[in-house]
Protein backbone atom coordinates (compact mmCIF):
# COMPACT_ATOMS: atom_id res chain seq x y z
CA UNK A 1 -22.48 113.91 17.28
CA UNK A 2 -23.06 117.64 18.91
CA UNK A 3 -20.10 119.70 20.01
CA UNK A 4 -19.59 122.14 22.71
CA UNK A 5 -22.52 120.41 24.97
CA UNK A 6 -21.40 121.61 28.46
CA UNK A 7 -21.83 119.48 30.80
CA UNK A 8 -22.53 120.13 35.07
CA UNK A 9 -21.23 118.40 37.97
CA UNK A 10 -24.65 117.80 39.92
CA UNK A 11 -22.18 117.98 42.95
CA UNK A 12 -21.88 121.29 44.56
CA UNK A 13 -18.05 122.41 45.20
CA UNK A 14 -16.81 122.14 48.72
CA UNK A 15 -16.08 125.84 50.10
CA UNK A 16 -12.62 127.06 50.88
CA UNK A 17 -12.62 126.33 54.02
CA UNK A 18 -13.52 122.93 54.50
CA UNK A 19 -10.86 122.78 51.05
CA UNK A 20 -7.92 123.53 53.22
CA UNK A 21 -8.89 121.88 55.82
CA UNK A 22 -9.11 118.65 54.34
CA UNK A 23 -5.64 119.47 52.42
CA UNK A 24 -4.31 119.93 55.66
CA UNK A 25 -5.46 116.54 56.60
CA UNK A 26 -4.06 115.17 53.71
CA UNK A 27 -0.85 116.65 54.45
CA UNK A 28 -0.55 115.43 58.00
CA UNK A 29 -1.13 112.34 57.07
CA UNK A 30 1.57 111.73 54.12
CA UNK A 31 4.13 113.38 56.57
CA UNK A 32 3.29 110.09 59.10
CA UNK A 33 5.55 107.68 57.06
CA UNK A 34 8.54 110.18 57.66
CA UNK A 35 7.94 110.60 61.35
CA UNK A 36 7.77 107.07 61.49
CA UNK A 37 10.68 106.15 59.65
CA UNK A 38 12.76 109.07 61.80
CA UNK A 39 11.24 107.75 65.23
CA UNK A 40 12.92 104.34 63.97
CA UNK A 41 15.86 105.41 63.30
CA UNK A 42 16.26 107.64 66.47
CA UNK A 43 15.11 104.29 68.93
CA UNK A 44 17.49 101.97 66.98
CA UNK A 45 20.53 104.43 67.65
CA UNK A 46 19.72 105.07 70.80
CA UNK A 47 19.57 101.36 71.82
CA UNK A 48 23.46 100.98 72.43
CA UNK A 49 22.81 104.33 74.77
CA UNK A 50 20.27 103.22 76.55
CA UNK A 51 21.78 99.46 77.08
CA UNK A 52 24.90 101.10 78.21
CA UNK A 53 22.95 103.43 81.00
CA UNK A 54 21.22 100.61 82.19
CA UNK A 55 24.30 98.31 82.66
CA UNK A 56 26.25 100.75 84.59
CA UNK A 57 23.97 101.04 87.44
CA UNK A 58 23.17 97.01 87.27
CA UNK A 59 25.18 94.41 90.02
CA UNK A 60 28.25 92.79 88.83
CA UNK A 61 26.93 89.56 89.22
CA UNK A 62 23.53 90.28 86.98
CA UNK A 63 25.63 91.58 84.13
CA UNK A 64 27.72 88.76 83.36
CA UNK A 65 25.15 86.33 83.89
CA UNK A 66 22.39 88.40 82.10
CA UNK A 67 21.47 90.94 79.28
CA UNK A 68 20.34 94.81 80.13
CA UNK A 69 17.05 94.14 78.40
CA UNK A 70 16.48 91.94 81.43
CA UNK A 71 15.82 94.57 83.70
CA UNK A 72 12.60 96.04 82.40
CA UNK A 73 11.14 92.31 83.61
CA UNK A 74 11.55 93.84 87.09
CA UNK A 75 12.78 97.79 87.40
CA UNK A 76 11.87 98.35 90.92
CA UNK A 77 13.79 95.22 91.94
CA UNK A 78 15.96 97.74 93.96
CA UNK A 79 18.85 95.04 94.48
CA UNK A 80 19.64 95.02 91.20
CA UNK A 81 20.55 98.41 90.83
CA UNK A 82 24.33 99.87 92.35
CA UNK A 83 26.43 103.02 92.24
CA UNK A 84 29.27 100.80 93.16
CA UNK A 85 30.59 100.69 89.50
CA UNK A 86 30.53 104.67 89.58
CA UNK A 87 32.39 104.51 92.36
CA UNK A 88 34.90 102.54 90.90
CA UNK A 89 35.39 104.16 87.93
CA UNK A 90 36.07 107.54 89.43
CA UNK A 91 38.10 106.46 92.73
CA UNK A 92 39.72 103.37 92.17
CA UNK A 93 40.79 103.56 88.29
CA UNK A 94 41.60 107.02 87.98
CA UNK A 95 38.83 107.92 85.92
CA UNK A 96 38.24 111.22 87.63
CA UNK A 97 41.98 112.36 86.63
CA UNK A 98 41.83 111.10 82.99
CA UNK A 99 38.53 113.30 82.59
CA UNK A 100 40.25 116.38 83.74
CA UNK A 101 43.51 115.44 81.27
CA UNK A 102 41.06 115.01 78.62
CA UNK A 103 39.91 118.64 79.41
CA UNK A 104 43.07 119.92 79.50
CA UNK A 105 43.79 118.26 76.16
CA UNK A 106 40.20 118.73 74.47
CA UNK A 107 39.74 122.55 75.47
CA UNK A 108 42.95 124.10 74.15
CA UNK A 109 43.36 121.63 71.16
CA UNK A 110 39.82 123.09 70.04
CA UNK A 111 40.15 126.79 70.47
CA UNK A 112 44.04 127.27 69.16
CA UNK A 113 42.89 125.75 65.61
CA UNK A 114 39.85 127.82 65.44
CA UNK A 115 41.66 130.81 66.23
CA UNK A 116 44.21 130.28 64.03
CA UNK A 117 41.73 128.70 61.01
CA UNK A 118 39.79 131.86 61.64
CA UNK A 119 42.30 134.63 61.28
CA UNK A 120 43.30 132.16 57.87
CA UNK A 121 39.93 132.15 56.37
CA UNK A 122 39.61 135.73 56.86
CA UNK A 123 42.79 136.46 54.75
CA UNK A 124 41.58 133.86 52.40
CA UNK A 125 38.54 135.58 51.64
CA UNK A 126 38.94 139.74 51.93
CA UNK A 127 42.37 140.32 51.97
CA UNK A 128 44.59 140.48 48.27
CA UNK A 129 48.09 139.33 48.40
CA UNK A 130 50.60 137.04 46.19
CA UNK A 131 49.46 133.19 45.85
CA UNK A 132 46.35 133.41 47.92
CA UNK A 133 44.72 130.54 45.65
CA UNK A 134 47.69 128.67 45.34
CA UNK A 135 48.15 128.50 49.20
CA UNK A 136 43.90 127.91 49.67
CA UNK A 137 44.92 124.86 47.13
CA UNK A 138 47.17 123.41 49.06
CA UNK A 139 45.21 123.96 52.12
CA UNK A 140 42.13 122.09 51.18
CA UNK A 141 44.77 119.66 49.58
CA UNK A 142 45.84 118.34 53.10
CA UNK A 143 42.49 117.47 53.85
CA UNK A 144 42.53 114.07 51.81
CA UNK A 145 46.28 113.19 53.72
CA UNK A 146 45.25 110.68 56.55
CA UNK A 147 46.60 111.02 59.57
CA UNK A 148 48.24 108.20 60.35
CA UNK A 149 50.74 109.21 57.49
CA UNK A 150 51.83 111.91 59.85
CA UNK A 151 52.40 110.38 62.81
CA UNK A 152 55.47 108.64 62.74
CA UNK A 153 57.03 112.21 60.73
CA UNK A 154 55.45 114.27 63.57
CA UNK A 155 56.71 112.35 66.57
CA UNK A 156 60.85 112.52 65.30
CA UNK A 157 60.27 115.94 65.00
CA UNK A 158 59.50 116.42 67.91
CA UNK A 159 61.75 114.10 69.62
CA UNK A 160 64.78 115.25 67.25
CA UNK A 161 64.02 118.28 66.06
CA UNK A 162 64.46 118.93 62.21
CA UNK A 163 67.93 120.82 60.37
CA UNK A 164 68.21 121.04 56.60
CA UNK A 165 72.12 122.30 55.16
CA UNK A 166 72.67 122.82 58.98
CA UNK A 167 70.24 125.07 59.58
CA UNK A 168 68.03 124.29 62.76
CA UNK A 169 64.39 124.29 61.45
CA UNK A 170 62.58 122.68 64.11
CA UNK A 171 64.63 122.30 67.85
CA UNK A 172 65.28 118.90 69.82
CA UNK A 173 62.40 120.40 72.54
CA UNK A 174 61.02 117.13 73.84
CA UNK A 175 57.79 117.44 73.39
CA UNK A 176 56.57 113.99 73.34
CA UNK A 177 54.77 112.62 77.54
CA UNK A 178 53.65 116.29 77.19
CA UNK A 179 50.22 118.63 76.72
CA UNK A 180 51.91 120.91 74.45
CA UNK A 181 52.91 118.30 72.03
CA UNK A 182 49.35 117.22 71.36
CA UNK A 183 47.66 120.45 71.27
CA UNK A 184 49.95 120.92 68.39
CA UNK A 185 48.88 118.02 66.97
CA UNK A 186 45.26 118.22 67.06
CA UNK A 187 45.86 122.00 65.98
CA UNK A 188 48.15 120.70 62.42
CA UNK A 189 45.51 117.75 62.08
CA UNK A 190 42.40 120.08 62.41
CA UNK A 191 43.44 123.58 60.46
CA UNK A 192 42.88 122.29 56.88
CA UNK A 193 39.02 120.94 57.34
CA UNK A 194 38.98 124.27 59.79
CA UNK A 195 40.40 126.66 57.19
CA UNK A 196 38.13 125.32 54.29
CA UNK A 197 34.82 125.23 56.70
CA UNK A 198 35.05 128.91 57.65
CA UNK A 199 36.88 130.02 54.45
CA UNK A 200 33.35 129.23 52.46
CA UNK A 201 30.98 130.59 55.39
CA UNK A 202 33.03 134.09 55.98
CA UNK A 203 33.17 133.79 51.70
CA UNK A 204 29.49 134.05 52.02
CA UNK A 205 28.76 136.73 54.08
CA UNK A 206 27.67 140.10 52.14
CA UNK A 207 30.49 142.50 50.69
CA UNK A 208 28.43 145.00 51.74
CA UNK A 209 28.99 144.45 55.14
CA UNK A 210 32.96 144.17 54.88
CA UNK A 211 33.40 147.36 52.62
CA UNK A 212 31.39 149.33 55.16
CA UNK A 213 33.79 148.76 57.82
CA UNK A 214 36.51 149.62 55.85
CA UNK A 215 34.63 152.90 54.01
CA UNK A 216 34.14 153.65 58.20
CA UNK A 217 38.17 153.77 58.52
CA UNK A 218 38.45 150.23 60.36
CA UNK A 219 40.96 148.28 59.87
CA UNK A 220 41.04 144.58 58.68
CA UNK A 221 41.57 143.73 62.42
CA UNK A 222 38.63 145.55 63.34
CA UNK A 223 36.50 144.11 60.89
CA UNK A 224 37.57 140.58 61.69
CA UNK A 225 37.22 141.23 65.44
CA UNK A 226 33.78 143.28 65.22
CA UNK A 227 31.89 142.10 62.13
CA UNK A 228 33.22 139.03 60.75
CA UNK A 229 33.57 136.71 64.01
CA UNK A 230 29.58 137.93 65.40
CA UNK A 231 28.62 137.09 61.83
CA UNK A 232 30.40 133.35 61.50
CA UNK A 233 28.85 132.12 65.25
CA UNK A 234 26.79 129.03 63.51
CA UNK A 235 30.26 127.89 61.31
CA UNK A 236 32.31 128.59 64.30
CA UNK A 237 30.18 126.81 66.83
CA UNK A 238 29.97 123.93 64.01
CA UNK A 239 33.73 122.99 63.69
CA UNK A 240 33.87 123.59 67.36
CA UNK A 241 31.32 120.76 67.50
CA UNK A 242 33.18 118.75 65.37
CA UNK A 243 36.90 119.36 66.76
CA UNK A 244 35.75 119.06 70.57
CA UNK A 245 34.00 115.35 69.46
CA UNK A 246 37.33 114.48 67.27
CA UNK A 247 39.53 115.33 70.02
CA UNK A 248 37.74 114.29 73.08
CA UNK A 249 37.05 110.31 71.29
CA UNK A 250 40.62 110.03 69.94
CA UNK A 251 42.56 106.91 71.45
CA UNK A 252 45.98 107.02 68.27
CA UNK A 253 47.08 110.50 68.21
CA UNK A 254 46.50 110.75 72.84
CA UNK A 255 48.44 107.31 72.79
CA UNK A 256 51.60 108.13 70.38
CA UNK A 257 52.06 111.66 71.65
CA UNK A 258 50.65 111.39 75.44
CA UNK A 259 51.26 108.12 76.13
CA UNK A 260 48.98 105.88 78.83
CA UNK A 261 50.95 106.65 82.24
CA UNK A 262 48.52 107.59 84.72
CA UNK A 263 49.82 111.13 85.34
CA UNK A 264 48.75 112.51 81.64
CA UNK A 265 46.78 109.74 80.16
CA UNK A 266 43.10 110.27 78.56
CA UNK A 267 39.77 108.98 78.85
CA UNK A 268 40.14 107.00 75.89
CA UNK A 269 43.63 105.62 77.09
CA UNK A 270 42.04 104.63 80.46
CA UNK A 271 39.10 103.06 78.82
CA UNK A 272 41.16 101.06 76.61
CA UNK A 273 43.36 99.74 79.52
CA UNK A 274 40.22 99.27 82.24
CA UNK A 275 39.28 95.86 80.66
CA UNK A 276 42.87 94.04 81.37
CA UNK A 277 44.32 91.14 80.06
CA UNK A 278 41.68 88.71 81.78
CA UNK A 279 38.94 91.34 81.65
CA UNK A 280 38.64 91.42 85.20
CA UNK A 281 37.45 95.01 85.18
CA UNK A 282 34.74 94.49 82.97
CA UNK A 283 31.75 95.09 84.67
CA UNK A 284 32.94 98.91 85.22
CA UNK A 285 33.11 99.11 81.57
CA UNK A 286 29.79 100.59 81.09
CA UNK A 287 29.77 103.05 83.73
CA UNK A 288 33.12 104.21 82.49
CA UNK A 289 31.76 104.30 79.03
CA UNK A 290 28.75 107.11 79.87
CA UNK A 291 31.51 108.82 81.71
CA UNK A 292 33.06 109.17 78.52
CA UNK A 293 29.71 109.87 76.85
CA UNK A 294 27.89 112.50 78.87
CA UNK A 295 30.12 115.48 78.41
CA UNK A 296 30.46 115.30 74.10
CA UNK A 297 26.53 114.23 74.52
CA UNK A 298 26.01 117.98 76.30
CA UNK A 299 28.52 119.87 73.81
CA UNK A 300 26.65 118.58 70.74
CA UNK A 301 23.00 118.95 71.72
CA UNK A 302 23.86 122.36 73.30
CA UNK A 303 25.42 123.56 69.88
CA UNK A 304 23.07 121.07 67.50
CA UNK A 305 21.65 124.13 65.99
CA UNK A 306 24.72 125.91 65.13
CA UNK A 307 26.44 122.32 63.84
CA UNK A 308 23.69 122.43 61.37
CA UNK A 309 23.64 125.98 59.99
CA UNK A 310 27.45 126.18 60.24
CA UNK A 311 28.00 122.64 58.50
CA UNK A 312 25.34 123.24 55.76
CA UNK A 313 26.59 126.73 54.92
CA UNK A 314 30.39 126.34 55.09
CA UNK A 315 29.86 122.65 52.81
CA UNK A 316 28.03 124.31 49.93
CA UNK A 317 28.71 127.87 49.50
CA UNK A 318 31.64 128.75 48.43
């Protein structure tokens, strides 16, 4: 038996550029399965959307008697299709007021938190004093309290106020049937997943950066204002994201603290109600639904980038 016999592959080798070419192919083609499997998921969830849509602009008559899916048999069937429901919506059952309360609720009850959460995490992360940890603990510690434990606790104190040994801690003000009292709500409810968020995403930026400004004579103000909040855009525009969708979709917290008159009450609230005891409403239902839907649909793909950077960075850098 001979040893070291070298054998030849009578083959010649490809050259490098048909090599990459093919390994390009090859690439393309295992990356099909995950397109697939993402186009699948992306038609199945937007199903509900696209039923919705088509149901709004459909005749009263057709949707209780059939299903959307019904309409692709004939789309240019022009008496199928109405505005009527739209019309209905917005003029008849106050729709067009409840939007504008649920700006007036959703705008402020987004900005005050991050403002607040933002001036926090700053301190949290640059600035030395007594029991910063302990307070960050306790912080990040009110995340895991639902909500719903807070409600009742929330609403006497506002309605009663709060004294301890006779001391007034909280005044009888009567906040409850009014803006104010659940812009402070969303605003307690939102600063602890706020505080952590930006807390790890200012934690991250470079030192470098922050002693600068100070070797430079500014003060922590100054940094915050001029370095810190260009910097933390993406985690900023992230909870935004979050807060505006939290806010704007919330029926409990708009229902204890607002209440569902139709001077002050929501989108949410008005949705809820539109249906009726017998459900006589029900074919405005859908068009009142993508009412709801279109505005947190344009705030999230707007700032889809920024929710992902933001999220990503503020969740696992610390």
């Amino acid at each position: 038996m001979s040893a070291g016999v070298a054998t030849t592959d009578p083959r010649p080798e490809a050259p490098p550029s048909r090599r990459r070419r093919r390994d390009r192919v090859w690439r393309a083609i295992g990356r099909w399965p995950l397109r697939l499997s993402v186009l699948a998921i992306v038609i199945l969830w937007m199903i509900p959307t696209v039923g919705v849509l088509i149901s709004s602009f459909r005749q009263r008559a057709i949707i209780e008697s059939e299903g959307w899916w019904t309409a692709f048999l004939s789309p240019f069937d022009l008496s199928q299709w109405t505005l009527a429901n739209y019309e209905v919506a917005l003029t008849r059952q106050g729709f067009g007021n409840a939007f504008l309360n649920s700006l007036a609720v959703t705008v402020p009850s987004t900005v005050i938190p991050i403002t607040v959460a933002a001036f926090a995490a700053y301190a949290f992360t640059w600035m030395r004093f007594r029991g910063r940890n302990l307070l960050f603990v306790g912080v990040v510690a009110l995340i895991v309290i639902p909500l719903h434990m807070a409600l009742i606790p929330v609403l006497r104190l506002y309605t009663r106020g709060a004294e301890l040994w006779g001391i007034t801690l909280f005044p009888q003000m009567e906040l409850v049937g009014t803006f104010p009292a659940i812009w402070l709500a969303h605003t307690g409810f939102g600063l602890p997943l706020a505080i952590y968020l930006l807390r790890n995403y200012i934690g991250s930026l470079p030192s470098s950066v922050i002693e600068s400004g100070k070797v430079d004579g500014a003060s922590d103000f100054q940094v915050f204002t001029r370095l810190v909040i260009p910097l933390s855009v993406p985690a900023l525009a992230a909870f935004a994201t979050l807060q505006f969708l939290w806010v704007w979709n919330d029926l409990l917290v708009a229902l204890v603290f607002l209440g569902g008159t139709s001077d002050v009450r929501v989108l949410t609230v008005a949705l809820a109600g539109l249906q009726g005891q017998y459900g006589q409403m029900r074919h405005v239902l859908p068009a009142a639904a993508f009412i709801t839907m279109m505005l947190p649909m344009v705030v999230f793909f707007s700032l889809q980038r920024y929710f992902i950077r933001g999220l990503t960075a503020g969740a696992v850098k610390g």
